[in-house]
PDB file of N, CA and C in Angstrom:
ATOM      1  N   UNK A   1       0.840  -1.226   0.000  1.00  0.00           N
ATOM      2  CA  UNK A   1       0.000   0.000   0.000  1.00  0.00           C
ATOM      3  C   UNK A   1       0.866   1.263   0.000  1.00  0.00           C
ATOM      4  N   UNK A   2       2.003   1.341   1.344  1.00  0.00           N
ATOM      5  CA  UNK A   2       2.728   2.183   0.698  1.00  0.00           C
ATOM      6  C   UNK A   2       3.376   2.866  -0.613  1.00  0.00           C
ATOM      7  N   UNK A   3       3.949   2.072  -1.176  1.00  0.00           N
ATOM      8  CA  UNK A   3       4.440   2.166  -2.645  1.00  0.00           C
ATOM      9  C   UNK A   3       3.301   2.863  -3.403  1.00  0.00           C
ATOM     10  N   UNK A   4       2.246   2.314  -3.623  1.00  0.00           N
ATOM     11  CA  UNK A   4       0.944   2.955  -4.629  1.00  0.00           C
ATOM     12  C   UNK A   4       0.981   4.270  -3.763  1.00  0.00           C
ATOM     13  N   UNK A   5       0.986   5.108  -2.909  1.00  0.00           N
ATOM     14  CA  UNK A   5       0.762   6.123  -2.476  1.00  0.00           C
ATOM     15  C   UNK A   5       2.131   6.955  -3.057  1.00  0.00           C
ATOM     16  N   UNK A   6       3.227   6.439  -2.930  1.00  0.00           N
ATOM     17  CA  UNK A   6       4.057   7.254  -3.643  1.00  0.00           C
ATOM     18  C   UNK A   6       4.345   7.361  -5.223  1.00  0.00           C
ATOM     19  N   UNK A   7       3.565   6.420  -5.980  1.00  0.00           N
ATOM     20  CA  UNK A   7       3.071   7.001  -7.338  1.00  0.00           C
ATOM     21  C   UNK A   7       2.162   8.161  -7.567  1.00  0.00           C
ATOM     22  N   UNK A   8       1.155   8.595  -6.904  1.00  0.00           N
ATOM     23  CA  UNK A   8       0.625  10.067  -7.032  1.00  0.00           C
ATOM     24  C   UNK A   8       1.529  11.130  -6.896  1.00  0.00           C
ATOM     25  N   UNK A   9       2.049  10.834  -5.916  1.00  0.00           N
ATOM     26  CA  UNK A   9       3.215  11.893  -5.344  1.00  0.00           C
ATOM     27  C   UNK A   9       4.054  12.739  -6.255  1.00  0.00           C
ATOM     28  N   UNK A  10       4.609  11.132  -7.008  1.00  0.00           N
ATOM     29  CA  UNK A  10       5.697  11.853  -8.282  1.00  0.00           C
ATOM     30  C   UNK A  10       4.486  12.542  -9.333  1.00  0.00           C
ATOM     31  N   UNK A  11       3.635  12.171  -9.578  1.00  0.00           N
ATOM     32  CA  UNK A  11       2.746  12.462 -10.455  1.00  0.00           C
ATOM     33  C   UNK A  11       2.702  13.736 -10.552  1.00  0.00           C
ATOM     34  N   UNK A  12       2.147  14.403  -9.009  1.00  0.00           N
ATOM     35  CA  UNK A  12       1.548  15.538  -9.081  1.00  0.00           C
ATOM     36  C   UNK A  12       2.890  16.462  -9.317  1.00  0.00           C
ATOM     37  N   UNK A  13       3.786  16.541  -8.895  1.00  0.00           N
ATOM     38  CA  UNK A  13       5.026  17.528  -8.890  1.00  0.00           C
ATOM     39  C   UNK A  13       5.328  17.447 -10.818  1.00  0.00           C
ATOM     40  N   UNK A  14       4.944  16.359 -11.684  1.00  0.00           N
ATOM     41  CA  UNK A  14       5.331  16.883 -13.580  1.00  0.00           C
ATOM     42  C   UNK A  14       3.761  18.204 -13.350  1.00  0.00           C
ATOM     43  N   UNK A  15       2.487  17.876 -12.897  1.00  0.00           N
ATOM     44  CA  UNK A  15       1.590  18.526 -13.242  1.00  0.00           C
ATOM     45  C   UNK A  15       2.045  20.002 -12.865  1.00  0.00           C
ATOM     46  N   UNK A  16       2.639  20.514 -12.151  1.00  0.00           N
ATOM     47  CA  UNK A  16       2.851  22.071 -11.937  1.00  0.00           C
ATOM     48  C   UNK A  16       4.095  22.458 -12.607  1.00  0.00           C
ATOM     49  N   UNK A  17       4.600  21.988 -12.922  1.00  0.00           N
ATOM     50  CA  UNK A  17       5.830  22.176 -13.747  1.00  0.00           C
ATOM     51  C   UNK A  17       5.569  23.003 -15.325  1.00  0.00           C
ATOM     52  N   UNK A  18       4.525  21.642 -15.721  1.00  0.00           N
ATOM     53  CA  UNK A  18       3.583  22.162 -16.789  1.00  0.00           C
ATOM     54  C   UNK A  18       2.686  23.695 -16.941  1.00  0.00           C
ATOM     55  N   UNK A  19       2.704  23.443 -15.587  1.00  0.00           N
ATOM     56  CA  UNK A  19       1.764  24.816 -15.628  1.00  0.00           C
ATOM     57  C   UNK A  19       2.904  26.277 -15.353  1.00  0.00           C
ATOM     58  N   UNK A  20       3.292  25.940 -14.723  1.00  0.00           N
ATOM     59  CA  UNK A  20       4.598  27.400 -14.839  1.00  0.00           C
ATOM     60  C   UNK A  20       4.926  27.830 -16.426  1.00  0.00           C
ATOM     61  N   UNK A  21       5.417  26.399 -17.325  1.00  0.00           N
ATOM     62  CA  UNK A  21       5.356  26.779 -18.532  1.00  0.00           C
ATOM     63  C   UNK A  21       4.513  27.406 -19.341  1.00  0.00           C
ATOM     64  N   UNK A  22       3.287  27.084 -19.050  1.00  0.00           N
ATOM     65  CA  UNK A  22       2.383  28.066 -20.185  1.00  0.00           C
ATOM     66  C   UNK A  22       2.415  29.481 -19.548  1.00  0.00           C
ATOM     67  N   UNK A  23       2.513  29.694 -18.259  1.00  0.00           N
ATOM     68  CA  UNK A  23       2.488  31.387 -18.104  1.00  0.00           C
ATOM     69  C   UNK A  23       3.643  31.700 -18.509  1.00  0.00           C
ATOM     70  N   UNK A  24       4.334  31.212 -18.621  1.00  0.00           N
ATOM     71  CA  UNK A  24       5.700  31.898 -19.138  1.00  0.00           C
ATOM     72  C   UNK A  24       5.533  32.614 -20.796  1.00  0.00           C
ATOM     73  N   UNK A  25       5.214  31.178 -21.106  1.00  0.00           N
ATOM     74  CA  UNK A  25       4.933  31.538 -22.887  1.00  0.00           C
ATOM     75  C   UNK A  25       4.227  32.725 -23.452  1.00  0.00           C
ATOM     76  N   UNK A  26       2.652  32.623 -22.723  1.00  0.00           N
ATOM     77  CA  UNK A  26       2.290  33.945 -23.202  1.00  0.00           C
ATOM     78  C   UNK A  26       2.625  34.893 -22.746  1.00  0.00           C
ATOM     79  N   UNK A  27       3.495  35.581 -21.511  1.00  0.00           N
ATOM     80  CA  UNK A  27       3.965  36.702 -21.655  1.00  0.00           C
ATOM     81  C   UNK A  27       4.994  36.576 -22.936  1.00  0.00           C
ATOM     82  N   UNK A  28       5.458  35.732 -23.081  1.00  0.00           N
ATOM     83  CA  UNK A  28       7.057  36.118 -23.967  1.00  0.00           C
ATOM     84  C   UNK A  28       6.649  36.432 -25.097  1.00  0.00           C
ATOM     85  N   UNK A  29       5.464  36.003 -26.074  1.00  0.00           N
ATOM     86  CA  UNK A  29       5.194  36.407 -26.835  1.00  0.00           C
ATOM     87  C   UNK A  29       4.516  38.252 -27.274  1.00  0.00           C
ATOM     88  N   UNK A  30       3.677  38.543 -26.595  1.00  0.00           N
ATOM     89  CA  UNK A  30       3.323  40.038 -26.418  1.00  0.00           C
ATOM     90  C   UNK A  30       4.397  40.870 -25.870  1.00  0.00           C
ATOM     91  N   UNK A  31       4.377  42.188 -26.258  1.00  0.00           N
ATOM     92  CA  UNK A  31       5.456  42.980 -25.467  1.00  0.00           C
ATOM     93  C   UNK A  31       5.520  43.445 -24.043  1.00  0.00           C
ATOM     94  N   UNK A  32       4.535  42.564 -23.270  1.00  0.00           N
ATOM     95  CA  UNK A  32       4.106  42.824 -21.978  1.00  0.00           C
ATOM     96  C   UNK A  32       5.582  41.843 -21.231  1.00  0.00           C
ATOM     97  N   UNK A  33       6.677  41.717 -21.914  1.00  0.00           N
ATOM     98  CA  UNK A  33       7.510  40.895 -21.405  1.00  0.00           C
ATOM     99  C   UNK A  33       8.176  41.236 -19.796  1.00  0.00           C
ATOM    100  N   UNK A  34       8.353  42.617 -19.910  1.00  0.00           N
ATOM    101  CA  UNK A  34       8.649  43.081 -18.566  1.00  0.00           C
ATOM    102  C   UNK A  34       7.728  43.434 -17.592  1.00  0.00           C
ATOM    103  N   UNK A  35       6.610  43.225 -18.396  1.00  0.00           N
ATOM    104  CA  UNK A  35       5.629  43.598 -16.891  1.00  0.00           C
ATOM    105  C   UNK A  35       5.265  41.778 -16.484  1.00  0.00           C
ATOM    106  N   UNK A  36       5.412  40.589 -17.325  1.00  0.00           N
ATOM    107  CA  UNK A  36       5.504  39.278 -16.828  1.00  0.00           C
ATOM    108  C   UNK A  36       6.199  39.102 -15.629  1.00  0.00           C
ATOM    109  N   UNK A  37       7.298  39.958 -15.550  1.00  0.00           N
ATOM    110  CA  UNK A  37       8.409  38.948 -14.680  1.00  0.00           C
ATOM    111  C   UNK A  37       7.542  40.321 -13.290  1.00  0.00           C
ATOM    112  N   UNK A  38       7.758  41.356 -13.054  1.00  0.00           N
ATOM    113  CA  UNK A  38       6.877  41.374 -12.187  1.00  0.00           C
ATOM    114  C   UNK A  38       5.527  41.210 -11.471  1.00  0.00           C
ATOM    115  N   UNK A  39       4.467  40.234 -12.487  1.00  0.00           N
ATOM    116  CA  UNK A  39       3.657  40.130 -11.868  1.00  0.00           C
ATOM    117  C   UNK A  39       3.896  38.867 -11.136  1.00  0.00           C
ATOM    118  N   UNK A  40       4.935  38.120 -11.575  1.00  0.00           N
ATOM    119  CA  UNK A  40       4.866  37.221 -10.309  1.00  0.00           C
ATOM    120  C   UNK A  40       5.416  37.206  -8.957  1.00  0.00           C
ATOM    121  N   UNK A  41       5.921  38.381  -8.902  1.00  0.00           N
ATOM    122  CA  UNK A  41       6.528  39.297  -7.641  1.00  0.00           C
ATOM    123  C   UNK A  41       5.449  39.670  -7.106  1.00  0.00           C
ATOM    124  N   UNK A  42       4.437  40.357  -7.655  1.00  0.00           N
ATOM    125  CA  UNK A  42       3.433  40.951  -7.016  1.00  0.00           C
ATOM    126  C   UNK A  42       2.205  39.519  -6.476  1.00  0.00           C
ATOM    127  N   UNK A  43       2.150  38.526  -7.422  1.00  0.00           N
ATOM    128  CA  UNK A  43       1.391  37.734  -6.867  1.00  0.00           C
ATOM    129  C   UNK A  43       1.993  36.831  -5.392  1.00  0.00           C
ATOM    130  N   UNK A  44       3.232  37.330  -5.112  1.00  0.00           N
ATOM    131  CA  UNK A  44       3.615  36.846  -3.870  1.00  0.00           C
ATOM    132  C   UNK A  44       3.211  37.546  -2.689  1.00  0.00           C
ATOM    133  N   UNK A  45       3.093  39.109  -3.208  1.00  0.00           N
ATOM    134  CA  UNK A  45       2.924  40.080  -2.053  1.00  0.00           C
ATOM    135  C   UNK A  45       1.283  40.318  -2.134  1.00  0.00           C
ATOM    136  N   UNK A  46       0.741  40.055  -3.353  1.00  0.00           N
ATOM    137  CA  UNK A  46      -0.659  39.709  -3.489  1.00  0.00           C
ATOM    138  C   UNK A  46      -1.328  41.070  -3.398  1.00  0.00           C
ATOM    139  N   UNK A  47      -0.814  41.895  -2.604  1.00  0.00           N
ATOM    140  CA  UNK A  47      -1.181  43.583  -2.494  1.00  0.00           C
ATOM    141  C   UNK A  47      -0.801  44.262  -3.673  1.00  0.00           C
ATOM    142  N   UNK A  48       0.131  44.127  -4.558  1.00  0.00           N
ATOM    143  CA  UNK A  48       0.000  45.366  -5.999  1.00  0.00           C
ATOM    144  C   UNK A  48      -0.790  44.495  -6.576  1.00  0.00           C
ATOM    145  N   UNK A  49      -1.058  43.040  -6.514  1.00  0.00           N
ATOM    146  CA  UNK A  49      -2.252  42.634  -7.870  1.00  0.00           C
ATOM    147  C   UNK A  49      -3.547  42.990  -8.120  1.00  0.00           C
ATOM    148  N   UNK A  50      -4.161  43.422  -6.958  1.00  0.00           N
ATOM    149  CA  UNK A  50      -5.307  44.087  -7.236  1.00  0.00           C
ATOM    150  C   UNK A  50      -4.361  45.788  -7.959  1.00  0.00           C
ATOM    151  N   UNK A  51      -3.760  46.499  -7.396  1.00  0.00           N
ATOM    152  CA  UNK A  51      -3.322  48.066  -8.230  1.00  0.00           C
ATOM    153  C   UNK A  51      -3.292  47.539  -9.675  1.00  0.00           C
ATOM    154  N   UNK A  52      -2.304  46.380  -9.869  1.00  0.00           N
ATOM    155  CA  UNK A  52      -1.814  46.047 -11.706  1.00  0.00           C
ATOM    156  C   UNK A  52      -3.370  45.915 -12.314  1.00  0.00           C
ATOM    157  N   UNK A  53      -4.308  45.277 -11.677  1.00  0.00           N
ATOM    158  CA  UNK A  53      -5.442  44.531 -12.244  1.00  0.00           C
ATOM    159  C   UNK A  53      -5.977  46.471 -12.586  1.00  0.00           C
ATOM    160  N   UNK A  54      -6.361  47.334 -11.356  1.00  0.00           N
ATOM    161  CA  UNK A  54      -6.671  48.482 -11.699  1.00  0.00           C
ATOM    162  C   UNK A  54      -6.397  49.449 -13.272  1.00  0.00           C
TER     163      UNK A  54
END
């Protein structure tokens, strides 16, 4: 039983990996390239994302 529990485990850690990649992509494409890399600064402090969203 153990063992089968640590097959989800690895599972879930490819699924977010995946997902970092697509936000990456569409900033790089539009010229919003420098405002990409700070919104994920701000989604840490979570307080300028509502101002950026403004």
């Amino acid at each position: 039983v153990p063992p089968r529990e640590e097959s989800p485990a690895p599972a879930e850690q490819p699924a977010p990996a995946p997902a970092a990649s697509e936000s990456t992509l569409p900033p790089v494409s539009p010229p919003h390239v420098p405002t990409a890399r700070p919104y994920q600064d701000t989604q840490a402090e979570e307080l300028d994302v509502p101002d950026f969203l403004k």
